[in-house]
N, C-alpha and C. Protein backbone atom coordinates (compact mmCIF):
# COMPACT_ATOMS: atom_id res chain seq x y z
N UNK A 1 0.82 -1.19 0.00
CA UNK A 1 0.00 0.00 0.00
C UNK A 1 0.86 1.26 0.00
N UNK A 2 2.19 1.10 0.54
CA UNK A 2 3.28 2.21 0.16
C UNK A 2 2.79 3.39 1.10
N UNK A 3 2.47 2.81 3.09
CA UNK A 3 2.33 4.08 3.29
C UNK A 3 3.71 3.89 5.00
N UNK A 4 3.72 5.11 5.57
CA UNK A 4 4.40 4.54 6.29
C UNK A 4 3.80 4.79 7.93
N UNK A 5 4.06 3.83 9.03
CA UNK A 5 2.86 4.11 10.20
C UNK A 5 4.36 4.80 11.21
N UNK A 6 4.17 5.82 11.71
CA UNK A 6 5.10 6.25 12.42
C UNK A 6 5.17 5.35 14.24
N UNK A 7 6.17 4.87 14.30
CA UNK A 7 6.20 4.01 15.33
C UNK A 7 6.56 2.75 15.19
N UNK A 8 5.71 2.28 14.25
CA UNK A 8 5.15 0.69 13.76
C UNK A 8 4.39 0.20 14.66
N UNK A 9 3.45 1.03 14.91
CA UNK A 9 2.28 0.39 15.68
C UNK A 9 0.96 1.10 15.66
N UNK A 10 -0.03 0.46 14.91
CA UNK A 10 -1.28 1.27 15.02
C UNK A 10 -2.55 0.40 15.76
N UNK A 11 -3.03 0.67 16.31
CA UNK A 11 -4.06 0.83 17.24
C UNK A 11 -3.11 -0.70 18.09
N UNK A 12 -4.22 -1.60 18.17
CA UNK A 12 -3.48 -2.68 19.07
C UNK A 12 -2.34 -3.82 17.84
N UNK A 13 -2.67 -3.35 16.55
CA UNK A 13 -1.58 -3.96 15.60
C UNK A 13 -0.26 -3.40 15.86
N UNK A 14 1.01 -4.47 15.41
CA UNK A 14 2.25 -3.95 15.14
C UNK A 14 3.11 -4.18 14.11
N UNK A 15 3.41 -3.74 12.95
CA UNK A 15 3.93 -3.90 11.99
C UNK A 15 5.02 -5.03 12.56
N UNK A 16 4.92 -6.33 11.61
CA UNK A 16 5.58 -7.73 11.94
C UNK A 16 6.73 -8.24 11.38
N UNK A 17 7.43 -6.89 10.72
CA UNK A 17 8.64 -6.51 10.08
C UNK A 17 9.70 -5.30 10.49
N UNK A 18 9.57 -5.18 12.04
CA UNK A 18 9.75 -3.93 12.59
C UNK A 18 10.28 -4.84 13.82
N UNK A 19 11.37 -3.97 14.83
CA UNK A 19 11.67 -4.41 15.96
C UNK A 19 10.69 -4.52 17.07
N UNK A 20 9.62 -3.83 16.95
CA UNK A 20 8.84 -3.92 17.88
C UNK A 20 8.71 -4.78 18.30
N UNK A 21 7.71 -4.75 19.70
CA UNK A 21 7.38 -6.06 19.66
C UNK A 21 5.27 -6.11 19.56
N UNK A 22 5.11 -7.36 19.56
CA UNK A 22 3.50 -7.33 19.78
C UNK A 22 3.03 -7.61 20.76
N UNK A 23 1.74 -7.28 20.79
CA UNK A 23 0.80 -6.67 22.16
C UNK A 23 1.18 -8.18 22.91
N UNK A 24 0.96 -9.66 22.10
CA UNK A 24 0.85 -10.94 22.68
C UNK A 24 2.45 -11.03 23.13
N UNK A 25 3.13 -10.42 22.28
CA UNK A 25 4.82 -10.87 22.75
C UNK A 25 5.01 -10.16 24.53
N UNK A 26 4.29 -8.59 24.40
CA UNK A 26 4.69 -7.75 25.47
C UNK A 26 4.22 -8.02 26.56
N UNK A 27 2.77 -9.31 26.30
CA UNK A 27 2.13 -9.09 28.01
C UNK A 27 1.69 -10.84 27.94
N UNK A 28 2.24 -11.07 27.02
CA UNK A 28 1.30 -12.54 27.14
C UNK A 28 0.01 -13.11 26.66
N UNK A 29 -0.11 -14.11 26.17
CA UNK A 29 -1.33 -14.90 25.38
C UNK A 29 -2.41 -14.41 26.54
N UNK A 30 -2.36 -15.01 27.56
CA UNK A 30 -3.29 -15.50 29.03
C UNK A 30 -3.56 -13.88 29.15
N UNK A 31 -2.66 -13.03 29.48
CA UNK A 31 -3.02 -11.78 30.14
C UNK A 31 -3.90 -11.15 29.03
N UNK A 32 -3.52 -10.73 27.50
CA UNK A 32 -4.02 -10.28 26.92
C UNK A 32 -5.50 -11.33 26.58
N UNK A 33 -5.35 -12.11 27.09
CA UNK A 33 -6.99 -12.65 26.56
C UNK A 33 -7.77 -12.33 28.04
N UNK A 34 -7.30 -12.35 29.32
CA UNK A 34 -7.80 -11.96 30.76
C UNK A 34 -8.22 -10.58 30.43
N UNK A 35 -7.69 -9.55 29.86
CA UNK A 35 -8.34 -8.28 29.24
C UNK A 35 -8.83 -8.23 28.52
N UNK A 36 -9.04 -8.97 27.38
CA UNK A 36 -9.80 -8.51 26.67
C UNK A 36 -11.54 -9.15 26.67
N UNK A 37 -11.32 -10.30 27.71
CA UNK A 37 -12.20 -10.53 28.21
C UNK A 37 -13.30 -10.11 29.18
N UNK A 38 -12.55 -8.32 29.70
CA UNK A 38 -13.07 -7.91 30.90
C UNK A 38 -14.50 -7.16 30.48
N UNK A 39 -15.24 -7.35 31.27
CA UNK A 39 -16.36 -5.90 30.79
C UNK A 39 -16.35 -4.68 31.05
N UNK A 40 -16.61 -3.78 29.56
CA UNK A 40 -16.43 -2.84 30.05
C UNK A 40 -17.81 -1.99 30.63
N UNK A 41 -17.79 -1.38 31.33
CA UNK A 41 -18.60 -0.27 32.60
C UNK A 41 -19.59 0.80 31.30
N UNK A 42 -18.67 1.39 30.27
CA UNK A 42 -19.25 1.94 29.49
C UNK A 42 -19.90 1.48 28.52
N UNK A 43 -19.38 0.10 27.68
CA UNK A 43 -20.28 -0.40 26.75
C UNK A 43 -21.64 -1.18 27.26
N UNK A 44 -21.36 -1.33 28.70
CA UNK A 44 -22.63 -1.49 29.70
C UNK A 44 -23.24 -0.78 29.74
N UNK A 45 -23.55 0.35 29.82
CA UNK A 45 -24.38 1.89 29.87
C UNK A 45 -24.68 1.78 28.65
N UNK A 46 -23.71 2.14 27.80
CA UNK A 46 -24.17 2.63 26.70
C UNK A 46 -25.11 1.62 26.03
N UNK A 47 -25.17 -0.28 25.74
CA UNK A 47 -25.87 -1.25 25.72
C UNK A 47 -26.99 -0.72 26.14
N UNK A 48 -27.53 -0.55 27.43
CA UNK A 48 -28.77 -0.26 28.54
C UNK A 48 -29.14 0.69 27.82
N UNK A 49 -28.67 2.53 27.47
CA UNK A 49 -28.96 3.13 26.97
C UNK A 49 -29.32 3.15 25.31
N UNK A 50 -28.98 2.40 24.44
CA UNK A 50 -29.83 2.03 23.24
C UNK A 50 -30.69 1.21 23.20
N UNK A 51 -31.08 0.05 24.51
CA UNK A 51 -32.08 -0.86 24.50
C UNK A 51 -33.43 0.23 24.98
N UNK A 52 -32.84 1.20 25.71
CA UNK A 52 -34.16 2.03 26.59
C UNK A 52 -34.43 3.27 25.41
N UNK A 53 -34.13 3.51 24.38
CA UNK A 53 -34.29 4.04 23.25
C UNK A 53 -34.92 3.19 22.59
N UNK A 54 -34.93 2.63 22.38
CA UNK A 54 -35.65 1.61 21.12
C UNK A 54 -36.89 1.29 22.02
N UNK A 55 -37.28 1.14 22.81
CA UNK A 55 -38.13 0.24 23.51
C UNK A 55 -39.25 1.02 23.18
């Protein structure tokens, strides 16, 4: 695509040709799936708040 990402890292991706490292290398399989498993407080509200709109 010929563009370039300053860092080599955009959002939770990391360019896999770069020293970096990745999110799974930096914290772990287990931890990063223990987070991303958590709920969040706001997509809770906000859920509640489009069901009580529609209703």
């Amino acid at each position: 695509m010929n563009f370039d990402i300053e860092g080599d890292k955009l959002g939770f991706g990391t360019d896999l040709f770069s020293d970096q490292k990745t999110l799974v290398e930096s914290i772990g399989i287990n931890d990063l799936n223990a987070e991303l498993g958590k709920i969040s407080s706001h997509l809770v509200h906000e859920s509640y708040m489009l069901r009580k709109i529609s209703e």
